[in-house]
C-alpha atoms as a PDB file:
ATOM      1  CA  UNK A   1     157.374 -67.544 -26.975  1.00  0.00           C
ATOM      2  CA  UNK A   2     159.497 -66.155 -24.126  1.00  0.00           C
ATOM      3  CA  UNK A   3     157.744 -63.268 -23.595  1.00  0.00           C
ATOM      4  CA  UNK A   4     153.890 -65.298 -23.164  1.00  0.00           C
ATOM      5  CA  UNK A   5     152.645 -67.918 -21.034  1.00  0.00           C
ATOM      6  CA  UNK A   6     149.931 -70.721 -22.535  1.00  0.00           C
ATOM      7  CA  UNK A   7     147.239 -71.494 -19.663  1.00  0.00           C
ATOM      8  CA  UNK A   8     144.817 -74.051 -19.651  1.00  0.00           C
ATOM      9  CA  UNK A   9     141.163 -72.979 -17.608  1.00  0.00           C
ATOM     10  CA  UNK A  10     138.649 -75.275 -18.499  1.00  0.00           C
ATOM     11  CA  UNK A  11     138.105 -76.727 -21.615  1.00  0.00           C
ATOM     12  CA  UNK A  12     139.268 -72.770 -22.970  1.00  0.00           C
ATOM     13  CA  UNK A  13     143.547 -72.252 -23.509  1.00  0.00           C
ATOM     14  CA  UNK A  14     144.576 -68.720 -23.078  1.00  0.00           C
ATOM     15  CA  UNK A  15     147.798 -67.231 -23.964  1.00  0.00           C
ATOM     16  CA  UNK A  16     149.081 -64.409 -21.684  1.00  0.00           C
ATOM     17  CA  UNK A  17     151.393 -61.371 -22.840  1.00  0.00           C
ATOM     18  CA  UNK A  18     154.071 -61.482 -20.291  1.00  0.00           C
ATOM     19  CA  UNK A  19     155.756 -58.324 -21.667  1.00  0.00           C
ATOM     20  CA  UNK A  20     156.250 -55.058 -20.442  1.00  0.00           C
ATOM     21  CA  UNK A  21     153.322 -52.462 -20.415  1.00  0.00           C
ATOM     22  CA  UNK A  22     154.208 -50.083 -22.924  1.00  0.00           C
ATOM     23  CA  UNK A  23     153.743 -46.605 -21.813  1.00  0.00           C
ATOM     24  CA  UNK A  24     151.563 -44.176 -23.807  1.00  0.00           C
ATOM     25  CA  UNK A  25     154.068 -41.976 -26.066  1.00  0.00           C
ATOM     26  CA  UNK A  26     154.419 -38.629 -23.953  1.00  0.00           C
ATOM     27  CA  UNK A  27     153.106 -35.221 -25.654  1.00  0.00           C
ATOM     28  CA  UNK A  28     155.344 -33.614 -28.415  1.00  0.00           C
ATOM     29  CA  UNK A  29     154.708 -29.987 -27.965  1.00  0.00           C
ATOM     30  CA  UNK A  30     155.584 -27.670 -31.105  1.00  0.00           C
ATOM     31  CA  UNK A  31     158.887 -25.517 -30.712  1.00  0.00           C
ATOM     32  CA  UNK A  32     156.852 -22.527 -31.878  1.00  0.00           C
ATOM     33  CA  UNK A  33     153.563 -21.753 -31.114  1.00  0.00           C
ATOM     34  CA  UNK A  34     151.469 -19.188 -32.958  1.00  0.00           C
ATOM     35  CA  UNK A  35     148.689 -17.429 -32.530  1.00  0.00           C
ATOM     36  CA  UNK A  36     145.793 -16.371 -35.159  1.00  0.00           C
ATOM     37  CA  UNK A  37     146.081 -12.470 -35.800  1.00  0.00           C
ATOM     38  CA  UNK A  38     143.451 -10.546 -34.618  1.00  0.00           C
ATOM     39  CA  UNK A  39     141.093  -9.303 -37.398  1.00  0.00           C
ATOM     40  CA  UNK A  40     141.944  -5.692 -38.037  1.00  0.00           C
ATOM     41  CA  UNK A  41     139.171  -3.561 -36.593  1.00  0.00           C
ATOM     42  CA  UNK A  42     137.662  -1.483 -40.216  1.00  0.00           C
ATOM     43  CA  UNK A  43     139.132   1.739 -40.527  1.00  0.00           C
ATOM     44  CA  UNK A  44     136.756   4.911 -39.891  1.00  0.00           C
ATOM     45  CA  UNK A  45     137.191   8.192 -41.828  1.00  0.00           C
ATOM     46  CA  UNK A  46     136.374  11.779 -40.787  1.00  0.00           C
ATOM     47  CA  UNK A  47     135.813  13.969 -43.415  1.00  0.00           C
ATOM     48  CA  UNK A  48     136.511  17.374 -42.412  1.00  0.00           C
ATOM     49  CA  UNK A  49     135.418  19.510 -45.368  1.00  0.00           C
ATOM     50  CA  UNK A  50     135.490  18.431 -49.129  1.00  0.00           C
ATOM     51  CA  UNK A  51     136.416  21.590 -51.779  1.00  0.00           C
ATOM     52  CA  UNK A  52     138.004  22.931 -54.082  1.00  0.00           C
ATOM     53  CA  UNK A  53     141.038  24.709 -52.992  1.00  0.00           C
ATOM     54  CA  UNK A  54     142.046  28.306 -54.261  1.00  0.00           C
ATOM     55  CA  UNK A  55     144.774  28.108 -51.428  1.00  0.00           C
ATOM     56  CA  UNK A  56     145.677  25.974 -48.526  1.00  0.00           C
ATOM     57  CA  UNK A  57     143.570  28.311 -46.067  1.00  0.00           C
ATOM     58  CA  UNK A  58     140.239  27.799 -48.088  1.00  0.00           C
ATOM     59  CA  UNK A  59     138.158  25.555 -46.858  1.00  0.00           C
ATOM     60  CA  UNK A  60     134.293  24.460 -47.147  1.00  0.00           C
ATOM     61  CA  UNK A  61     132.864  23.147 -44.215  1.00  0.00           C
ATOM     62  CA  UNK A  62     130.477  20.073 -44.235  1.00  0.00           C
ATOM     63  CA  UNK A  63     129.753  19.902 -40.362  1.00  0.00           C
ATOM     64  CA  UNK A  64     129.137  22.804 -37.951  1.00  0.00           C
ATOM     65  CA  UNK A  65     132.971  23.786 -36.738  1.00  0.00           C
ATOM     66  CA  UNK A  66     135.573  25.927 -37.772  1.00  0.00           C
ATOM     67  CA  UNK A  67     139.489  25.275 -38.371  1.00  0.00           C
ATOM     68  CA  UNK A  68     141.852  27.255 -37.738  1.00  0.00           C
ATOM     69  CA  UNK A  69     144.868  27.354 -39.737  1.00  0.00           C
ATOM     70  CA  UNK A  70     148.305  29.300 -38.274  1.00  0.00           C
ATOM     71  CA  UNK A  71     146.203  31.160 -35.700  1.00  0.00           C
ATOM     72  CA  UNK A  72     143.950  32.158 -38.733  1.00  0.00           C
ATOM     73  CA  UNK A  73     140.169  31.012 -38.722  1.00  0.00           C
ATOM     74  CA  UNK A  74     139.077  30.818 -42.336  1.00  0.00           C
ATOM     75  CA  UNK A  75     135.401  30.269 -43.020  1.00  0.00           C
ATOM     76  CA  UNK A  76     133.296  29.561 -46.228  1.00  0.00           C
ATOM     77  CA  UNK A  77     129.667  30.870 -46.049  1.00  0.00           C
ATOM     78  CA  UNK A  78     126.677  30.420 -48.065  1.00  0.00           C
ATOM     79  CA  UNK A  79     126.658  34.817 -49.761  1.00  0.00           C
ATOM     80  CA  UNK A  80     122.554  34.150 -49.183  1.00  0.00           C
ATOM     81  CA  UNK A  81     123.054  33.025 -45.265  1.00  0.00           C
ATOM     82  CA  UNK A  82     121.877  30.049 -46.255  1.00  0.00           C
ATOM     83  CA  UNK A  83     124.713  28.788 -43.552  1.00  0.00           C
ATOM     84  CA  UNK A  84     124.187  31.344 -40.856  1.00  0.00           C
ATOM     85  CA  UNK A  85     124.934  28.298 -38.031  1.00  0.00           C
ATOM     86  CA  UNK A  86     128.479  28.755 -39.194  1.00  0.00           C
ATOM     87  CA  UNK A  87     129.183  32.454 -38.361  1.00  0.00           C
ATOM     88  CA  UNK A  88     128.304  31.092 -34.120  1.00  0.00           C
ATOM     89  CA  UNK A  89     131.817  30.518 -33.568  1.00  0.00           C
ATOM     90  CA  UNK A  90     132.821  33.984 -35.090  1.00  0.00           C
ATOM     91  CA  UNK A  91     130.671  35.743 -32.998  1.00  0.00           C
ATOM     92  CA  UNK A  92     131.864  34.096 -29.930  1.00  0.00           C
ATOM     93  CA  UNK A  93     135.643  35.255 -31.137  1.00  0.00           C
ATOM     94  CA  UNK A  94     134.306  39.105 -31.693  1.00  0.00           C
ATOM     95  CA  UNK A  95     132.754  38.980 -28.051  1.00  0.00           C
ATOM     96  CA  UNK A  96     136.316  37.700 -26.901  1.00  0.00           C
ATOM     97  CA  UNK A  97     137.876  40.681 -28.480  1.00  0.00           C
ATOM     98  CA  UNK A  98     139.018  39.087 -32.016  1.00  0.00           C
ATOM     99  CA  UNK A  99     139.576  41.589 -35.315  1.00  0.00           C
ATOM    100  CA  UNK A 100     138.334  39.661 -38.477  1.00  0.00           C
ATOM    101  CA  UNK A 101     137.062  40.367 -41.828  1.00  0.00           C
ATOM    102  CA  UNK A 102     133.279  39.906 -43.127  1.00  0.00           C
ATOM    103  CA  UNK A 103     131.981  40.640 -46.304  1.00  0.00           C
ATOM    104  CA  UNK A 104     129.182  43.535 -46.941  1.00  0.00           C
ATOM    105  CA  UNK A 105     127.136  44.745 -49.373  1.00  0.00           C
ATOM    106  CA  UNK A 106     130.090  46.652 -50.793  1.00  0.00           C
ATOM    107  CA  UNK A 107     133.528  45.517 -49.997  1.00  0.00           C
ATOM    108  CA  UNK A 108     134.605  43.631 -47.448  1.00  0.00           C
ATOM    109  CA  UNK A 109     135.466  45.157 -43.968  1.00  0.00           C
ATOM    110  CA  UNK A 110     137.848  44.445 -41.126  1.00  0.00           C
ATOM    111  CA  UNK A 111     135.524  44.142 -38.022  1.00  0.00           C
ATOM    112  CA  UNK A 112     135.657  44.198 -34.130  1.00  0.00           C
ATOM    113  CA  UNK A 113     133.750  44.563 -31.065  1.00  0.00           C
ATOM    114  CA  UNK A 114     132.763  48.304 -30.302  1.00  0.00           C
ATOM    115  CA  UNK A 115     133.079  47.620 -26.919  1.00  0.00           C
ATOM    116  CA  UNK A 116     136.600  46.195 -26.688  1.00  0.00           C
ATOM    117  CA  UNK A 117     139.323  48.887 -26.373  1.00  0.00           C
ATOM    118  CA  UNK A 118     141.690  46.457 -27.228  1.00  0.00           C
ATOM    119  CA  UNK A 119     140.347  45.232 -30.243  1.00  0.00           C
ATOM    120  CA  UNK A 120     139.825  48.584 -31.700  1.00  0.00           C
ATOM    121  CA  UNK A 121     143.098  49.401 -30.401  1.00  0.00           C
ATOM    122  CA  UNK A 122     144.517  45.919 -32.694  1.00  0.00           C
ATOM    123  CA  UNK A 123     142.021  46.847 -35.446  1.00  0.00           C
ATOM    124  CA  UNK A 124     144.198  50.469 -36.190  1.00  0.00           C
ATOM    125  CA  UNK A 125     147.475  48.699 -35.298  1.00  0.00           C
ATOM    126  CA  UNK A 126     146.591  46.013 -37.958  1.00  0.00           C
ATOM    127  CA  UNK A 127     145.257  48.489 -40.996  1.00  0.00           C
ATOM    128  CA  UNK A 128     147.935  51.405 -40.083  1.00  0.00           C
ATOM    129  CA  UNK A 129     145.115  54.177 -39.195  1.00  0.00           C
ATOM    130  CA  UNK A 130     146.258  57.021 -37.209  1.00  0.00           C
ATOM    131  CA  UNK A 131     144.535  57.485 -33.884  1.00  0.00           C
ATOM    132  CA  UNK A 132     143.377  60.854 -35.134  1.00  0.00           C
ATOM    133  CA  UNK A 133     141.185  59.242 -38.240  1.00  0.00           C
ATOM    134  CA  UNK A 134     137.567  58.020 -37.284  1.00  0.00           C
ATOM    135  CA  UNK A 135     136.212  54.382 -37.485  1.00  0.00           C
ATOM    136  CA  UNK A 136     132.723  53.804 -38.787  1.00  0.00           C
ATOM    137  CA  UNK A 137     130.299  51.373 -37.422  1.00  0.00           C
ATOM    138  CA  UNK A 138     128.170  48.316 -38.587  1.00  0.00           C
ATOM    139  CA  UNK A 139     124.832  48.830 -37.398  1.00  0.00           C
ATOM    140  CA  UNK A 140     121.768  46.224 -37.579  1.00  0.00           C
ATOM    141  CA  UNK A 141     119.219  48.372 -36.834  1.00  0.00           C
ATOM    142  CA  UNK A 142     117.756  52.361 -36.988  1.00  0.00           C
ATOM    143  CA  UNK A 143     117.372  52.036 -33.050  1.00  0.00           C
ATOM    144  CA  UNK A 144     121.704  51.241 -32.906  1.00  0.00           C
ATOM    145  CA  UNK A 145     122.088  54.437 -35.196  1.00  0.00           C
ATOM    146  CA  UNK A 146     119.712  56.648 -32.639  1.00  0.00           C
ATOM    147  CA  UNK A 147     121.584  55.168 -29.697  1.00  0.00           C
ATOM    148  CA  UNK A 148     125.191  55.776 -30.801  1.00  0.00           C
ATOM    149  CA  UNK A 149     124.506  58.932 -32.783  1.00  0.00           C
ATOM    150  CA  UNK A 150     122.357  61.881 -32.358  1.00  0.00           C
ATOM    151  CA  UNK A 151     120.457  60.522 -35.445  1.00  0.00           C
ATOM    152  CA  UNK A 152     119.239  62.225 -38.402  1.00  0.00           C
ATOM    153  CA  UNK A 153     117.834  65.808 -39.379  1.00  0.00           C
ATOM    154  CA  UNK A 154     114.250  65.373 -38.339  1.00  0.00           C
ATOM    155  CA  UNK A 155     113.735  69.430 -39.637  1.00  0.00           C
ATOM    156  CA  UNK A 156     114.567  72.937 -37.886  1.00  0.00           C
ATOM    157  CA  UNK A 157     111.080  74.548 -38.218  1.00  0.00           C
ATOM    158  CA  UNK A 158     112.710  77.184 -40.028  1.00  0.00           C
ATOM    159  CA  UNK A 159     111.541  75.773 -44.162  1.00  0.00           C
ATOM    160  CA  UNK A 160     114.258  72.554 -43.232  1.00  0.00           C
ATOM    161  CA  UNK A 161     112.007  69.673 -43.597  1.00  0.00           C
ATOM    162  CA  UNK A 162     112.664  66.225 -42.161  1.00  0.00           C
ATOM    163  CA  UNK A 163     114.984  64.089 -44.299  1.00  0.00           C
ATOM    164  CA  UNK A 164     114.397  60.699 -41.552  1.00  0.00           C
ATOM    165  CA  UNK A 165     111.684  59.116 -43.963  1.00  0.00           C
ATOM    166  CA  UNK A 166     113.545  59.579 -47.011  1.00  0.00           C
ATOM    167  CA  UNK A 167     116.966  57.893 -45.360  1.00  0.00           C
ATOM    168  CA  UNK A 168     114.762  54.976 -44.080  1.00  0.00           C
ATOM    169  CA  UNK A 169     114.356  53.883 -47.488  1.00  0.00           C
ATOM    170  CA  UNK A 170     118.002  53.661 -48.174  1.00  0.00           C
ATOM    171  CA  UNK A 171     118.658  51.644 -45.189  1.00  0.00           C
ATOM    172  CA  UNK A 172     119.703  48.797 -44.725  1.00  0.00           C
ATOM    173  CA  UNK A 173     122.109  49.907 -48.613  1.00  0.00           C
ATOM    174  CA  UNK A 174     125.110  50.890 -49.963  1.00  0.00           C
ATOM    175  CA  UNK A 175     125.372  53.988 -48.230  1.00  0.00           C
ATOM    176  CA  UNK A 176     127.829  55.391 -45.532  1.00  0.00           C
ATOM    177  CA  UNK A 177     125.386  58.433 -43.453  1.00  0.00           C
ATOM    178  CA  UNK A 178     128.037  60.863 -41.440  1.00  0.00           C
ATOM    179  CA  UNK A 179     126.495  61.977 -38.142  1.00  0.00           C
ATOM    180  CA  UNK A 180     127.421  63.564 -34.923  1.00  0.00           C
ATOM    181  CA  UNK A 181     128.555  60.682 -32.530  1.00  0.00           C
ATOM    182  CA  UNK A 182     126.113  60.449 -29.061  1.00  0.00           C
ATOM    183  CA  UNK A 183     127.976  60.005 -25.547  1.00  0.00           C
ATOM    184  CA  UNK A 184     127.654  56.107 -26.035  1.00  0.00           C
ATOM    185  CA  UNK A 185     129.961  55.747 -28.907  1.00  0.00           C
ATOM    186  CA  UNK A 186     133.421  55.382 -27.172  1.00  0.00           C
ATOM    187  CA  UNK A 187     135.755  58.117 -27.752  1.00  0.00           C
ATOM    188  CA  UNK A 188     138.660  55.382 -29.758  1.00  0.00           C
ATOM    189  CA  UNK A 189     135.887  55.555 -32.544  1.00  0.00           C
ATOM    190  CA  UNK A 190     135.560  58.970 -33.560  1.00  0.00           C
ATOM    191  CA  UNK A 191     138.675  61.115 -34.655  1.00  0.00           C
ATOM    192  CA  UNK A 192     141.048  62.581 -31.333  1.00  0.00           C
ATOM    193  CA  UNK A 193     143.986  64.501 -31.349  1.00  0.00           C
ATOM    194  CA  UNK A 194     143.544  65.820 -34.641  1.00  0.00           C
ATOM    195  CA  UNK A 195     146.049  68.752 -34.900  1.00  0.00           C
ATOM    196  CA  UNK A 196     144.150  70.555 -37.357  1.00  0.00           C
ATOM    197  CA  UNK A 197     141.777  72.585 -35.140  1.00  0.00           C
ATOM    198  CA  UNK A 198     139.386  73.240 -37.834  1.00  0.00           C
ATOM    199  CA  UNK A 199     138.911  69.384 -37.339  1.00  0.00           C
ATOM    200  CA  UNK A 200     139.529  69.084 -33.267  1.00  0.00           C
ATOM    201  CA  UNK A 201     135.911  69.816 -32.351  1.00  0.00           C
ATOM    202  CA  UNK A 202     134.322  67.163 -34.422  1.00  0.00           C
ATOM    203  CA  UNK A 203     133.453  64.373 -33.069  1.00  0.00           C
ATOM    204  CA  UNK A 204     131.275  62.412 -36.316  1.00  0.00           C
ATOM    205  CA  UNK A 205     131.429  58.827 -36.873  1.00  0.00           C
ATOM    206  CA  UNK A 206     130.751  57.073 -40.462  1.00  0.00           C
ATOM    207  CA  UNK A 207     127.240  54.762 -39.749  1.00  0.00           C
ATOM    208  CA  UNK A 208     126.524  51.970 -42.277  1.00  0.00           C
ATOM    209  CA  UNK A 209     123.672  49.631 -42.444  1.00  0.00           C
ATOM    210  CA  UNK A 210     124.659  47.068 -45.342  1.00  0.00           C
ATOM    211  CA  UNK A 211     122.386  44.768 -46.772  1.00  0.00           C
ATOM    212  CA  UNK A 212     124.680  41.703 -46.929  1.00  0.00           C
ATOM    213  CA  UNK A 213     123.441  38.167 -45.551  1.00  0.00           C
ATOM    214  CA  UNK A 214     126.442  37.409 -43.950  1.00  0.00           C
ATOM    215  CA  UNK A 215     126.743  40.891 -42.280  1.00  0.00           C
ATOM    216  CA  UNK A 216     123.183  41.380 -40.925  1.00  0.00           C
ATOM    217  CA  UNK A 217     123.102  37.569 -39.588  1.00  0.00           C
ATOM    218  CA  UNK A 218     126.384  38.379 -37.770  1.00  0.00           C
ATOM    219  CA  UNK A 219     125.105  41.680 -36.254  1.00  0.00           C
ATOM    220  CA  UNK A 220     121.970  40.169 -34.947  1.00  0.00           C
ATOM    221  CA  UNK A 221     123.725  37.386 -33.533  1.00  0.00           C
ATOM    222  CA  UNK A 222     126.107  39.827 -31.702  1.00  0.00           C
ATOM    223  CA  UNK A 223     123.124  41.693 -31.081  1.00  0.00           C
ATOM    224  CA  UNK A 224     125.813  44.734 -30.723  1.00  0.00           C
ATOM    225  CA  UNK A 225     127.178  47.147 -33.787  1.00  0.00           C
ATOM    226  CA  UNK A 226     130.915  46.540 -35.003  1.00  0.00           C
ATOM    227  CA  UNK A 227     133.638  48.907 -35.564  1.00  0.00           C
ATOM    228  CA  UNK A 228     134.699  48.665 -39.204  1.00  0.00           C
ATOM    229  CA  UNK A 229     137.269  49.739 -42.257  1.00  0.00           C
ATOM    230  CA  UNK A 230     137.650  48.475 -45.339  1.00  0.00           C
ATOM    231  CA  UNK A 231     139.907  46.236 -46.803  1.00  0.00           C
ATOM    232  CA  UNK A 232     142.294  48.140 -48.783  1.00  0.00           C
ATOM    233  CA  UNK A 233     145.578  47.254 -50.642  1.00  0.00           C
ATOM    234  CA  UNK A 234     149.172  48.834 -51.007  1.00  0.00           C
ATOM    235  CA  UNK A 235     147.781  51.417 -53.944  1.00  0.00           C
ATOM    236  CA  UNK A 236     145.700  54.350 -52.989  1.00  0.00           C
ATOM    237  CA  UNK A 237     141.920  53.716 -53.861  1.00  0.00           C
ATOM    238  CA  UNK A 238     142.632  50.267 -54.527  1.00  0.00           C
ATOM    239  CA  UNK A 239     140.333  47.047 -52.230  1.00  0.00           C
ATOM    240  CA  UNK A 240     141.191  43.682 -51.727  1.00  0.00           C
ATOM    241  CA  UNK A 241     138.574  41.950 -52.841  1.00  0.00           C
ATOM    242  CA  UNK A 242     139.029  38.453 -52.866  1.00  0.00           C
ATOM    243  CA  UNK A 243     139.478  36.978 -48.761  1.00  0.00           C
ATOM    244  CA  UNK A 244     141.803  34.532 -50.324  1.00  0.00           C
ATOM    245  CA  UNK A 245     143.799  37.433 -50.962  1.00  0.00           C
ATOM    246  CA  UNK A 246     143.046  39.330 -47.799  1.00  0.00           C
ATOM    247  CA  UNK A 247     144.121  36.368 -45.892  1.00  0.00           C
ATOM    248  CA  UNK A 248     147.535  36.331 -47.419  1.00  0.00           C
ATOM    249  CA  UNK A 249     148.076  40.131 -46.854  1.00  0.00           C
ATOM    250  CA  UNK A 250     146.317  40.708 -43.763  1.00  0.00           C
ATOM    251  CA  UNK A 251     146.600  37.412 -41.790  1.00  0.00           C
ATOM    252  CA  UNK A 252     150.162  38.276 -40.661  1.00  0.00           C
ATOM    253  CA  UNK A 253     149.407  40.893 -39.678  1.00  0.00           C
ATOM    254  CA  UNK A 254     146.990  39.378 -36.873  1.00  0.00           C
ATOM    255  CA  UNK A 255     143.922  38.917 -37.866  1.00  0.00           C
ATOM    256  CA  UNK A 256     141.739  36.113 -36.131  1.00  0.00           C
ATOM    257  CA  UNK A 257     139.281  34.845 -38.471  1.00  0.00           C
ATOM    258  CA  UNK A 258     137.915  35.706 -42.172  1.00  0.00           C
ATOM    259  CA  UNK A 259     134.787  35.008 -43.263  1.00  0.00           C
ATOM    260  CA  UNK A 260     134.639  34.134 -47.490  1.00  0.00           C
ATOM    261  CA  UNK A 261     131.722  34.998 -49.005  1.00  0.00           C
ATOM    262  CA  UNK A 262     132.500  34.985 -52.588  1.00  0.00           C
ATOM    263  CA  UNK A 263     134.433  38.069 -54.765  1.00  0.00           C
ATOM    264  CA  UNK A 264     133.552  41.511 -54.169  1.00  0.00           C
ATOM    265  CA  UNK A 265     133.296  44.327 -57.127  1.00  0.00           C
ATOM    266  CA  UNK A 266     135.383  47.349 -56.283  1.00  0.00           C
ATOM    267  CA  UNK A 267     132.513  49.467 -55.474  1.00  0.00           C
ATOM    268  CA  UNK A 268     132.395  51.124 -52.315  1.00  0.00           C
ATOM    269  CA  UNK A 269     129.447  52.742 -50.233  1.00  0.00           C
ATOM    270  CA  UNK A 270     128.115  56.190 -50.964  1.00  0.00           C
ATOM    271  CA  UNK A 271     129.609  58.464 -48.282  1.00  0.00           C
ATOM    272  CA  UNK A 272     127.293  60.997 -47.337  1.00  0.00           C
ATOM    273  CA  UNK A 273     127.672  63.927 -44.784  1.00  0.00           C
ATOM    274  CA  UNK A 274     124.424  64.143 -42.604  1.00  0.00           C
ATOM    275  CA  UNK A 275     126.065  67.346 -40.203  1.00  0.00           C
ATOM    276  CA  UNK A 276     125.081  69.498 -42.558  1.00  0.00           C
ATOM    277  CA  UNK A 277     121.795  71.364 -43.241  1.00  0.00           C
ATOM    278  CA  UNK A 278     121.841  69.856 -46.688  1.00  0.00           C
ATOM    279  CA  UNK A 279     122.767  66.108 -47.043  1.00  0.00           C
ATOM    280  CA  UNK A 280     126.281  66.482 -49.096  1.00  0.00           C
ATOM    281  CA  UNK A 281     127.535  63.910 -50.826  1.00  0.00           C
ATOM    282  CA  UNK A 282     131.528  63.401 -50.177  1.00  0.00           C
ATOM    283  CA  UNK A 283     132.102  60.314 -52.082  1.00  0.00           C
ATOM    284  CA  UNK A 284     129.977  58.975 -55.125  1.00  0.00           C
ATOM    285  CA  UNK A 285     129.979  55.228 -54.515  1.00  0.00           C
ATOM    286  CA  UNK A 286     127.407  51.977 -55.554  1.00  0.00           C
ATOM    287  CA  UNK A 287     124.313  54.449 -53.921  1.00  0.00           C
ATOM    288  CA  UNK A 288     122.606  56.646 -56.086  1.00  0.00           C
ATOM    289  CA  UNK A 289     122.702  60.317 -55.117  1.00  0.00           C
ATOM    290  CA  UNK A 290     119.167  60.982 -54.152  1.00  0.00           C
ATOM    291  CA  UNK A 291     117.006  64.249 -55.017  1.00  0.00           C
ATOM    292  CA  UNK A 292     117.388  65.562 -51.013  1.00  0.00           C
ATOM    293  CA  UNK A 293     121.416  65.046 -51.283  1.00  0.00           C
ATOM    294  CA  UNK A 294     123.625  67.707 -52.567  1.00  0.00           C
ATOM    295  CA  UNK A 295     126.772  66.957 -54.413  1.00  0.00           C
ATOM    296  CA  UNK A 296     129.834  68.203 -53.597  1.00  0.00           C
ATOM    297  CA  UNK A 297     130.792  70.536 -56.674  1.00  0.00           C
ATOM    298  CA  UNK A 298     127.783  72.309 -55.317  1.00  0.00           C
ATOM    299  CA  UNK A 299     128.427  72.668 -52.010  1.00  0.00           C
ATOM    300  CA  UNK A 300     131.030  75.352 -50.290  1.00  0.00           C
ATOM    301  CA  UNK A 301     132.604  73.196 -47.410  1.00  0.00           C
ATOM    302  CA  UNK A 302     136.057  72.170 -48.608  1.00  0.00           C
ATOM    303  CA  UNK A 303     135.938  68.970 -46.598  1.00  0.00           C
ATOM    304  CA  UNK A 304     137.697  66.251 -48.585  1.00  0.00           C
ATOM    305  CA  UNK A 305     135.892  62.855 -48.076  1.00  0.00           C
ATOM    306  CA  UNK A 306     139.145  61.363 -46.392  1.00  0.00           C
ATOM    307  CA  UNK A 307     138.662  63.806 -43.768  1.00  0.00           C
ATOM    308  CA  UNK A 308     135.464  62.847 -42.909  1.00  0.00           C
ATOM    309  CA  UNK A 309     135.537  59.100 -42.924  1.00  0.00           C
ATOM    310  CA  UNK A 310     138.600  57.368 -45.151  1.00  0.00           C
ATOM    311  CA  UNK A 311     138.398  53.813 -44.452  1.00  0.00           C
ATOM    312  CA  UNK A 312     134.597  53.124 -44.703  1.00  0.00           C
ATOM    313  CA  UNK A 313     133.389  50.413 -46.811  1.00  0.00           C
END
């Protein structure tokens, strides 16, 4: 063989391979490489709010927050105040000047700070109400009404006996008390520049104390009465009383928030005028005229209730 060589060591023949090393075959590497894809990380899901929609700006929350929903904040509450955590973020709005609507124990009412000039100022501008018609407030408490108000008739000594026990059992209710306003209440609140002068020198305000879940948790988170008016609708006498509705008529014109607590009845407060020596009754609402009120066939003012207090709830 050419390419070996026989050789003889010992008594032992070996036979060498005189051919060329052969080199190890070099490394193919793969034209295209690829790469394992990276297992997809599982996909999380936030639920916002599950519920059955009326319209797009109802919405039942299922964590403590609030949306908000072209400038509007809509929230769902619990009528009982089983919810209350969810009315924090509407009280921090009111305290920031915001004009909303809350439900009561009659209809509901568009609301706002009684301390912010510029809300109450917003509040008129957004319900039409002349600067010379009076606002009424949402109070929480008897010792609100004493502080804003000169209070009740508490008896002349002259055969006028005190009335203040028998309105303590209507209160918190379905009743709207007129009474002369105290120094505290600011002046955008009660009626001014009424042109009528039989009406110039008044100075009353419309004081309610409903007994609605919602309302009271509101006002004692606030800690502070609200200026109020009801929600009323393009028809005299007639109240919005569903906020799914309120929201599409009101919210453009600039409300902030709405609070839903269910569908009201069209049955407004019992308006009664406390400036008088006899309790008269102006407007006969969901309260019951009482034996100490006087109605107002029988009395001889020829006050209208609408000049008084119009847009109370």
């Amino acid at each position: 063989m050419a390419d070996s060589k026989t050789v003889r060591l010992g008594s032992r023949i070996h036979t060498l391979d005189l051919a060329a090393p052969r080199m190890p075959r070099p490394f193919q590497f793969p034209s295209r490489v690829s790469f394992p894809a990276p297992a997809k990380p599982p996909l999380r899901f936030r639920v916002l709010a599950m519920a059955v929609k009326r319209s797009p700006k109802r919405l039942k929350y299922s964590a403590p927050r609030f949306t908000k929903e072209g400038g509007l904040v809509y929230v769902e509450a619990d009528p009982n105040g089983e919810d209350s955590w969810k009315l924090d973020p509407i009280v921090e709005l009111l305290k920031q000047g915001a004009v909303g609507v809350i439900p009561t124990d009659t209809l509901y009412a568009i609301v706002c700070d009684l301390k912010s000039p510029s809300a109450i100022e917003r509040l008129r501008r957004i319900k039409h109400i002349e600067p010379s018609k009076p606002l009424s407030i949402l109070c929480r408490s008897l010792r609100d009404i004493d502080m804003y108000t000169t209070g009740f008739p508490r008896g002349d000594g002259q055969g006028h006996a005190s009335i203040f026990r028998a309105v303590k059992h209507c209160l918190p209710g379905p009743y709207t008390f007129i009474l002369t306003a105290s120094k505290e209440l600011p002046k955008r609140c009660m009626r001014y520049g009424t042109p009528t002068a039989k009406y110039a020198a008044r100075k009353d305000v419309g004081v309610r104390m409903p007994d609605d879940a919602i309302c009271r948790a509101i006002l004692e988170k606030l800690d502070a009465p609200l200026i109020s008016t009801s929600v009323k609708g393009l028809k005299e006498n007639e109240w919005l009383l569903d906020p799914v509705a309120i929201a599409d008529a009101y919210g453009p014109e600039g409300l902030d928030f709405i609070i839903d607590g269910g569908v009201r009845v069209a049955d407004p407060s019992t308006v009664v005028d406390m400036t008088r020596i006899t309790p008269v009754v102006v407007r006969q609402g969901k309260g019951p005229k009482l034996p100490w009120m006087e109605s107002e066939e029988d009395s001889e003012s020829a006050l209208k209730p609408e000049d008084l207090i119009p847009y109370t709830t």
